[in-house]
C-alpha atoms as a PDB file:
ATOM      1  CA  UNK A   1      -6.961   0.408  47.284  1.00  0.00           C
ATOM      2  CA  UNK A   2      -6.390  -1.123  43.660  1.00  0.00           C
ATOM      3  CA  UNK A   3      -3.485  -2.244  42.423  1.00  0.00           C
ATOM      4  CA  UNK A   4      -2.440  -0.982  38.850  1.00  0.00           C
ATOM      5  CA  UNK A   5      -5.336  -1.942  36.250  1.00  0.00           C
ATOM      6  CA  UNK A   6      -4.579  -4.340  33.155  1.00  0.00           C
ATOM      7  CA  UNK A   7      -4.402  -0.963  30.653  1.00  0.00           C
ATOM      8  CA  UNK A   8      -2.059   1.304  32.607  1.00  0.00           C
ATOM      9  CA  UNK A   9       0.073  -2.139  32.936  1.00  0.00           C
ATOM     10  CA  UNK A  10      -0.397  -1.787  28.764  1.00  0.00           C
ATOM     11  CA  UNK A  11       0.502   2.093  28.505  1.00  0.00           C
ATOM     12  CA  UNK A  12       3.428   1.302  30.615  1.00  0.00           C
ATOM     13  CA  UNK A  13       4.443  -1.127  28.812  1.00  0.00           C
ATOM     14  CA  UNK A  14       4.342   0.957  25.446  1.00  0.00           C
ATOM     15  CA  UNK A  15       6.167   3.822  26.920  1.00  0.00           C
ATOM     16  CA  UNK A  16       9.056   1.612  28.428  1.00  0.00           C
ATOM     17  CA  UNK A  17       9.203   0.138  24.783  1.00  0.00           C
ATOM     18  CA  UNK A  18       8.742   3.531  22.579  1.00  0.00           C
ATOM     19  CA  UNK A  19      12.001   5.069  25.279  1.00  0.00           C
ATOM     20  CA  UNK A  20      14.219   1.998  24.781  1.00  0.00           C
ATOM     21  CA  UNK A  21      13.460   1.614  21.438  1.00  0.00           C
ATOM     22  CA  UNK A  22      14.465   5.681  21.309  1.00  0.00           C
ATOM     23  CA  UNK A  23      17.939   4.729  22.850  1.00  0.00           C
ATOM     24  CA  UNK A  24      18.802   1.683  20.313  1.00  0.00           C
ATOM     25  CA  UNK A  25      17.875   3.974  17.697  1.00  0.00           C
ATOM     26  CA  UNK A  26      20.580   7.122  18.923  1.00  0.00           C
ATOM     27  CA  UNK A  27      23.308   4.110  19.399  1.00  0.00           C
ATOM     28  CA  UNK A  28      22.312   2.971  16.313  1.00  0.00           C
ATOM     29  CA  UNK A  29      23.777   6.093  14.373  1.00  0.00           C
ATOM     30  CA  UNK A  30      27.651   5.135  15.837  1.00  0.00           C
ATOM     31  CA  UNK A  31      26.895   1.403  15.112  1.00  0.00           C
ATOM     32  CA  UNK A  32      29.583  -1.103  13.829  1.00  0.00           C
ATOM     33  CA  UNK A  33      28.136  -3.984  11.678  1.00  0.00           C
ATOM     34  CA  UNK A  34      28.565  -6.172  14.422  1.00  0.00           C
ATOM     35  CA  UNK A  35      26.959  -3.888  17.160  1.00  0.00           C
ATOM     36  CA  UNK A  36      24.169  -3.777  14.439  1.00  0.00           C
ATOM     37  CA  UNK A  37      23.670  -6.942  14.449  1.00  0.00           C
ATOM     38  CA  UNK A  38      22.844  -6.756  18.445  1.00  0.00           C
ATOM     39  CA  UNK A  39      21.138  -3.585  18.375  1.00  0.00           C
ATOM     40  CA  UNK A  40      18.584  -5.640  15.610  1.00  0.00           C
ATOM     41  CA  UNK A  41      18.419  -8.717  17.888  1.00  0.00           C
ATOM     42  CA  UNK A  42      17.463  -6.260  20.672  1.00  0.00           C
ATOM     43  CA  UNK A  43      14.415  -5.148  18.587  1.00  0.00           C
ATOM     44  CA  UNK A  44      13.440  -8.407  17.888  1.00  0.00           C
ATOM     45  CA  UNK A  45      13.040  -9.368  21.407  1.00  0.00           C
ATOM     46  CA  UNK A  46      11.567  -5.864  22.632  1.00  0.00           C
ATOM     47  CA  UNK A  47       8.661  -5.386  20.325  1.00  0.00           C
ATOM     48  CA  UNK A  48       6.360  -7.488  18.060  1.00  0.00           C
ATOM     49  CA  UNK A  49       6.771  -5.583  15.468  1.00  0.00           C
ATOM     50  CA  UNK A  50      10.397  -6.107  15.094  1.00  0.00           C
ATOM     51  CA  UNK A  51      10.617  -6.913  11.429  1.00  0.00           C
ATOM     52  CA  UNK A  52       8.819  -3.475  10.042  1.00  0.00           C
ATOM     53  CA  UNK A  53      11.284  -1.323  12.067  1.00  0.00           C
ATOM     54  CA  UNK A  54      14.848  -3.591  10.913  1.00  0.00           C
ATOM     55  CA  UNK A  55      13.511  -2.613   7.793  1.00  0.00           C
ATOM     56  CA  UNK A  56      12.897   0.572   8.242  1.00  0.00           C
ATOM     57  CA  UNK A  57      16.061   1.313  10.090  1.00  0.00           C
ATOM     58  CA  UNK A  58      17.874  -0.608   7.525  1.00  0.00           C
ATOM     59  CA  UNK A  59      19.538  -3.376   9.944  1.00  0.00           C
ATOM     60  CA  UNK A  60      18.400  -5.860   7.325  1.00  0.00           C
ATOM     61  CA  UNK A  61      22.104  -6.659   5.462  1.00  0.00           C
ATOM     62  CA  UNK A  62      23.398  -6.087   8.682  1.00  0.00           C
ATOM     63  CA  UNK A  63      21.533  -8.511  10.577  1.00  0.00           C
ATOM     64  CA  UNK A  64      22.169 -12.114  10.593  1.00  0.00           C
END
């Protein structure tokens, strides 16, 4: 029996990130500056792509 191979360990991976990333986003919408600030360090350690999605959600001012 094999264990789980390298791309379903990738697709998991992606679908874990793509849900939590889902849930910052919905707490992002009742977001103080400072819980921005978290939410946007969050992202930064989730996904490599951090920086194109602070900007998009507009955490940039906010962050930092």
């Amino acid at each position: 029996m094999a264990g789980i191979s390298e791309r379903g360990k990738e697709i998991k991976r992606r679908r874990h990130r793509r849900k939590k990333l889902a849930q910052l986003n919905a707490r992002l919408q009742k977001a103080t500056v400072s819980e921005k600030a978290v939410i946007a360090a969050k992202i930064r350690n989730l996904t490599p792509g951090a920086e194109v999605l602070i900007d998009a959600w507009e955490l940039r001012d906010s962050d930092r």
